[in-house]
C-alpha atoms as a PDB file:
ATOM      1  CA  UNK A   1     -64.760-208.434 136.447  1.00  0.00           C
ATOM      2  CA  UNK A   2     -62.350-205.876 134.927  1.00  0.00           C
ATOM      3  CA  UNK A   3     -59.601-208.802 135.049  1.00  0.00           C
ATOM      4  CA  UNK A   4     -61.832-210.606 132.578  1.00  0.00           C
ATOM      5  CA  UNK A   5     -62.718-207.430 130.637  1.00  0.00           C
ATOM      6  CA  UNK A   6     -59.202-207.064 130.598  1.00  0.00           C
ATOM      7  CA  UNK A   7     -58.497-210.905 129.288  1.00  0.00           C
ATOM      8  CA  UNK A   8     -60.900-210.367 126.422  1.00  0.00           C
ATOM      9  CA  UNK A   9     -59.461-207.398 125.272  1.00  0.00           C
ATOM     10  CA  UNK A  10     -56.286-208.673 125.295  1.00  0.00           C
ATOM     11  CA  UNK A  11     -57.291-211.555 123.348  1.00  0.00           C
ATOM     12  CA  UNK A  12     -58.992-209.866 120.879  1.00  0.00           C
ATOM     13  CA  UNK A  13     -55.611-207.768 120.118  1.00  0.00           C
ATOM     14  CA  UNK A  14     -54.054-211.045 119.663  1.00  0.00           C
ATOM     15  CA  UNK A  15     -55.914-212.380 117.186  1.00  0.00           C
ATOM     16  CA  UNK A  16     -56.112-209.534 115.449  1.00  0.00           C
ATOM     17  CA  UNK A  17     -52.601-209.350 115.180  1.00  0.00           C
ATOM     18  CA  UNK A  18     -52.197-212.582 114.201  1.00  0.00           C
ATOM     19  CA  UNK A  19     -54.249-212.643 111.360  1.00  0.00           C
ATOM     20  CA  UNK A  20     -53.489-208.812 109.842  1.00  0.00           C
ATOM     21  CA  UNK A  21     -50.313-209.879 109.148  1.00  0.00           C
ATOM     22  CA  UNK A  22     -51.556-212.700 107.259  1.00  0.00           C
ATOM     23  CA  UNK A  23     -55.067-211.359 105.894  1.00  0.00           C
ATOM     24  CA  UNK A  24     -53.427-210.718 102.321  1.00  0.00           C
ATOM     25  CA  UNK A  25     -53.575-214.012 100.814  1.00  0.00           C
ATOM     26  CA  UNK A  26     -52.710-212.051  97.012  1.00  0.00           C
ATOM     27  CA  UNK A  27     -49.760-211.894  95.308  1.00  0.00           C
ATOM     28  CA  UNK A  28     -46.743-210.733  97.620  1.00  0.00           C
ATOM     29  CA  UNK A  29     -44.900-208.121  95.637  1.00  0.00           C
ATOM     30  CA  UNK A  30     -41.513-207.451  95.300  1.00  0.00           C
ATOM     31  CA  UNK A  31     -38.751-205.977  93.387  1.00  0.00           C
ATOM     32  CA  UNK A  32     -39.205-207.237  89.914  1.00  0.00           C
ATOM     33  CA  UNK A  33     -36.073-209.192  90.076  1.00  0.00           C
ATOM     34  CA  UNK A  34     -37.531-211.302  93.206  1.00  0.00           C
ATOM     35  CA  UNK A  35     -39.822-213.993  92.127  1.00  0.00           C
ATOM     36  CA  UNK A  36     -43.198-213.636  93.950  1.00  0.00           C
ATOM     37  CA  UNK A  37     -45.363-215.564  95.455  1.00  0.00           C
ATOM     38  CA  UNK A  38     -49.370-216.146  94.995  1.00  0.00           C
ATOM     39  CA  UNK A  39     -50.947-217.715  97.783  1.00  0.00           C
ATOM     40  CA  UNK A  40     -54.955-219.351  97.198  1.00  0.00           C
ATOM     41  CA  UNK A  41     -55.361-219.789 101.044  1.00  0.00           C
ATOM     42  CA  UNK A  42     -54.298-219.759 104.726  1.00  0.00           C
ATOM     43  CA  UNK A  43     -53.474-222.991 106.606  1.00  0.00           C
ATOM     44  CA  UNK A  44     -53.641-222.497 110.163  1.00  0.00           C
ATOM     45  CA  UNK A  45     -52.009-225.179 112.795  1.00  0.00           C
ATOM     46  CA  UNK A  46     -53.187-224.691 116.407  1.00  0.00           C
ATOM     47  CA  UNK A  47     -50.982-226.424 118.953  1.00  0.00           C
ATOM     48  CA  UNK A  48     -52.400-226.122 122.055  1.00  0.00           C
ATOM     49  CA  UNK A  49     -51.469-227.328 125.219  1.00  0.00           C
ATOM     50  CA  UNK A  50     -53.842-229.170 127.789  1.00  0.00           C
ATOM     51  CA  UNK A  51     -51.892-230.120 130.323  1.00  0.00           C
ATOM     52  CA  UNK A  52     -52.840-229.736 133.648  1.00  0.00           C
ATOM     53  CA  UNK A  53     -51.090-226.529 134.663  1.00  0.00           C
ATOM     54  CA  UNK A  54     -53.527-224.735 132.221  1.00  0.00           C
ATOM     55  CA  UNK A  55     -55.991-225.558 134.675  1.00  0.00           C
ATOM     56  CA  UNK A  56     -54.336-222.805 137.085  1.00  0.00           C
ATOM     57  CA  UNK A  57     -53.040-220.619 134.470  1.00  0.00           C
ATOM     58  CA  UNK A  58     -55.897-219.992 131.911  1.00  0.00           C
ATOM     59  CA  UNK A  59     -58.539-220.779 134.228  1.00  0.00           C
ATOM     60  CA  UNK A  60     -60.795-218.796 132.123  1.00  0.00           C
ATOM     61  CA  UNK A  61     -59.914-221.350 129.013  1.00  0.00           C
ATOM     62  CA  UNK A  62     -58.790-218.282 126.905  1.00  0.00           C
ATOM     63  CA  UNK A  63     -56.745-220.282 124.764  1.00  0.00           C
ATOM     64  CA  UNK A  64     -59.545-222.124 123.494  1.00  0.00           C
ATOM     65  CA  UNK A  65     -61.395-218.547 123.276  1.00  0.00           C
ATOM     66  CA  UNK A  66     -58.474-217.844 121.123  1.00  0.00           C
ATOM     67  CA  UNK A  67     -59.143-220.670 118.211  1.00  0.00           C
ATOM     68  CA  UNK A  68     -62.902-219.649 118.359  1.00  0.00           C
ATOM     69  CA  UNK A  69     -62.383-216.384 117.519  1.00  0.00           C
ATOM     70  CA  UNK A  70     -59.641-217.077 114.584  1.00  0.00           C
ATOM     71  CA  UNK A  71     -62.887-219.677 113.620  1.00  0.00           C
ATOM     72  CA  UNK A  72     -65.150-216.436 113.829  1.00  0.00           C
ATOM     73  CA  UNK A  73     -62.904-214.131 111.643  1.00  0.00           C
ATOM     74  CA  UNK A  74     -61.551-216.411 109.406  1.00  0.00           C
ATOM     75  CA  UNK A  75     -64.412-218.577 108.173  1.00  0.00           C
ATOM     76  CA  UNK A  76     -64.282-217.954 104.259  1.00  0.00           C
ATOM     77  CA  UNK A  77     -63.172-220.445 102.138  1.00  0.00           C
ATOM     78  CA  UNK A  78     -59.605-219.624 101.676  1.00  0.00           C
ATOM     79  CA  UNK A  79     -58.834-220.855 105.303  1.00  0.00           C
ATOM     80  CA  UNK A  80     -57.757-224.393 106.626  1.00  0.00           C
ATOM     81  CA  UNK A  81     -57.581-224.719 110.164  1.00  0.00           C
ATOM     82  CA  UNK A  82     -56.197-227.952 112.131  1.00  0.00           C
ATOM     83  CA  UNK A  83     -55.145-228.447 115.773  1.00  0.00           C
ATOM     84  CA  UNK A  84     -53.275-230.081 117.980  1.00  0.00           C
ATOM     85  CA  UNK A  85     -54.023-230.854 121.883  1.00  0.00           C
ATOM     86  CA  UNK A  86     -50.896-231.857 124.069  1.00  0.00           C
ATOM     87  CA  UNK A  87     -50.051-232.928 127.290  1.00  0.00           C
ATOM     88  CA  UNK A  88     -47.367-235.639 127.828  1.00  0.00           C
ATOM     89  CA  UNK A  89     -49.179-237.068 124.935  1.00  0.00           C
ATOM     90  CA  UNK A  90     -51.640-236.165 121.932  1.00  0.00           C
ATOM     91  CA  UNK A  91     -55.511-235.437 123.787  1.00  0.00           C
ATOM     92  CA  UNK A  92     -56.497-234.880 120.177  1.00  0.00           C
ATOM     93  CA  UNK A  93     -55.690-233.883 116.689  1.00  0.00           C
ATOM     94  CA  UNK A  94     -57.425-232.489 113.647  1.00  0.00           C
ATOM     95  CA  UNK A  95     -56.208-232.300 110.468  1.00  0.00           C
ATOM     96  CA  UNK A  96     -55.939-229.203 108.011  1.00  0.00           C
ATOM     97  CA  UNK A  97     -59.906-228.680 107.341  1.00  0.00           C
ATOM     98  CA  UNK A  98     -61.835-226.378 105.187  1.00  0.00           C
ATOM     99  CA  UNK A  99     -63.916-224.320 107.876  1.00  0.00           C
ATOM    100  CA  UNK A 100     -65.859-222.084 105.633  1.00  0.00           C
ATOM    101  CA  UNK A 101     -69.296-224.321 106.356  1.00  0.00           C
ATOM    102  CA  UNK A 102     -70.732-223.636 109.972  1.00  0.00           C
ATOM    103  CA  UNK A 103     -71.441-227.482 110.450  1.00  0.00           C
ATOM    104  CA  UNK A 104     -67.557-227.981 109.954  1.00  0.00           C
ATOM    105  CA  UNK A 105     -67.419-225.058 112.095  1.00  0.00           C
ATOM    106  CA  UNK A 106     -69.213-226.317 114.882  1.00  0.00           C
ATOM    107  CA  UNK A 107     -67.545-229.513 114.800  1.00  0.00           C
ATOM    108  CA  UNK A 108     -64.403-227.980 115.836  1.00  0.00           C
ATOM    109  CA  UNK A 109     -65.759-226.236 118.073  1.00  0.00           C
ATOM    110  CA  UNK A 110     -67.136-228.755 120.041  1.00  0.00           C
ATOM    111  CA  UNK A 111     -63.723-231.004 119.814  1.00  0.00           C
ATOM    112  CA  UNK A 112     -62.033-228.182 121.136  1.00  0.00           C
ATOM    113  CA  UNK A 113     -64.648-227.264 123.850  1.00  0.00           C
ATOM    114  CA  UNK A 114     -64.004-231.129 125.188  1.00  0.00           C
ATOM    115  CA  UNK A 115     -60.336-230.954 125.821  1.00  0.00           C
ATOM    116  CA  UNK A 116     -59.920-232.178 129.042  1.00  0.00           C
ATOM    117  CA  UNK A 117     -56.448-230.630 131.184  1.00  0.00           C
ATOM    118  CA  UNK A 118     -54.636-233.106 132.669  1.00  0.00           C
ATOM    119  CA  UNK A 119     -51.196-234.776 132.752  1.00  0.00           C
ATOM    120  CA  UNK A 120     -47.607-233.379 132.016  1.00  0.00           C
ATOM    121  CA  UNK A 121     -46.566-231.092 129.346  1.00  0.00           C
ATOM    122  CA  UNK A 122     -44.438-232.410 126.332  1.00  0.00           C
ATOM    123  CA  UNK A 123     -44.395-229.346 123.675  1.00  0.00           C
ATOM    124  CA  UNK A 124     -41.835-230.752 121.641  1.00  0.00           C
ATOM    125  CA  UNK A 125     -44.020-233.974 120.776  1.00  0.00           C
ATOM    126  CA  UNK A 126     -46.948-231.217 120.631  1.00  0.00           C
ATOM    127  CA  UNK A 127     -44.994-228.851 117.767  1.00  0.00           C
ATOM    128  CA  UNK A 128     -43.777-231.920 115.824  1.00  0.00           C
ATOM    129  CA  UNK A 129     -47.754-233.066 115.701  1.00  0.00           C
ATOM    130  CA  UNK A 130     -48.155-229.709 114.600  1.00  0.00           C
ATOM    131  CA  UNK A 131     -45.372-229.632 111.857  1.00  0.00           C
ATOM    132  CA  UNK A 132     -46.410-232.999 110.566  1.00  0.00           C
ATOM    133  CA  UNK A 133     -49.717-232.251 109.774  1.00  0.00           C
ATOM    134  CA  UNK A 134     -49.248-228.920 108.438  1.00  0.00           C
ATOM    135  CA  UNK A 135     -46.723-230.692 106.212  1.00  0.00           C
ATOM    136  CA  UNK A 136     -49.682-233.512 105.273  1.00  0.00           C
ATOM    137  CA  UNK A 137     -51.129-230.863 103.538  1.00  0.00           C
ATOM    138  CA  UNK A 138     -48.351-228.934 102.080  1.00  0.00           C
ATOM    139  CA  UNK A 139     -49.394-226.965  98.797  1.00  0.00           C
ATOM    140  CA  UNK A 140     -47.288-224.405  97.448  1.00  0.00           C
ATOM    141  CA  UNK A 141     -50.329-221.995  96.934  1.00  0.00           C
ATOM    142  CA  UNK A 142     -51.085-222.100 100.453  1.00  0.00           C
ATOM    143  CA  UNK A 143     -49.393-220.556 103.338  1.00  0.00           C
ATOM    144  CA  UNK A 144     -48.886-222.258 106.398  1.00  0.00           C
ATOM    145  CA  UNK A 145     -48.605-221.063 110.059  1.00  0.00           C
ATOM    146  CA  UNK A 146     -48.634-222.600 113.527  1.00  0.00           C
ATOM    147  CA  UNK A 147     -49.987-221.150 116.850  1.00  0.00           C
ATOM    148  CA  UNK A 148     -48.813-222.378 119.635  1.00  0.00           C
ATOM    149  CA  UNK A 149     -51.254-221.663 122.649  1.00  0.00           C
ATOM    150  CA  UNK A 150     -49.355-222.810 126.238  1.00  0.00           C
ATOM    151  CA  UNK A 151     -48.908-221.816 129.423  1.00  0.00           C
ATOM    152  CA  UNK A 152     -44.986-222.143 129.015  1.00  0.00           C
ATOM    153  CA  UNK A 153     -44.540-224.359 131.968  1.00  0.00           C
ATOM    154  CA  UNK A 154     -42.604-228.011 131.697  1.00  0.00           C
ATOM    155  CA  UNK A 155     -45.167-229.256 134.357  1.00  0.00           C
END
């Protein structure tokens, strides 16, 4: 019980300091001879790995916990959000996506919440998904960021 307490806590910090860093989507400013940079939006990239060593080291699926929550706090409409699930090959993948309606929302939620763990792990083929979609989308007045959510292990 206070493992989990402990889990969510910890999980909470991390999204928090994920997205404080990246909350001010305004102008960036800067000496006035540095040319600055407006940004209209966030574009967030999950990468997530589902292979099936997760299934012993985030038994408690916090990693999916992880892309609700950045769903939860981030659901205006300045805020893309994509993902990609990995093994030895792509589970899944979700382009950029406005998530400011809760249908679209809930859509991703429940894509997510199927992930099945199983197979090898490949994160290189999993960050280059990543990369390629984020770059699908590119827009200069958006900035783009990847997550990568993995146990670490070349299972």
């Amino acid at each position: 019980m206070i493992l989990i307490k402990f889990k969510k806590a910890w999980l909470t910090l991390l999204v928090v300091s994920i997205l404080l860093p990246n909350w001010d989507t305004g102008s960036v400013h800067a000496d006035s001879s540095v040319k600055t940079q407006a940004y209209e939006g966030l574009d967030a990239m999950f990468v997530l790995d589902v292979s099936y060593s997760m299934n012993e080291t985030d038994k408690d699926r916090i990693a999916e916990e992880v892309i609700h929550m950045f769903m939860d706090m981030s659901s205006g409409p300045k805020t893309r959000l994509g993902f990609v699930a990995y093994n030895d090959k792509i589970t899944s993948s979700v382009p950029l996506m406005d998530i400011s309606s809760s249908g679209a929302r809930n859509n991703l939620r429940s894509r997510v919440d199927g992930l099945k763990r199983s197979g090898y792990t490949d994160l290189g083929l999993g960050l280059r998904r990543g990369a390629s979609l984020l770059e699908q989308s590119k827009t200069d007045q958006r900035k783009p960021f990847m997550i990568l959510l993995s146990d670490g292990r070349q299972t």
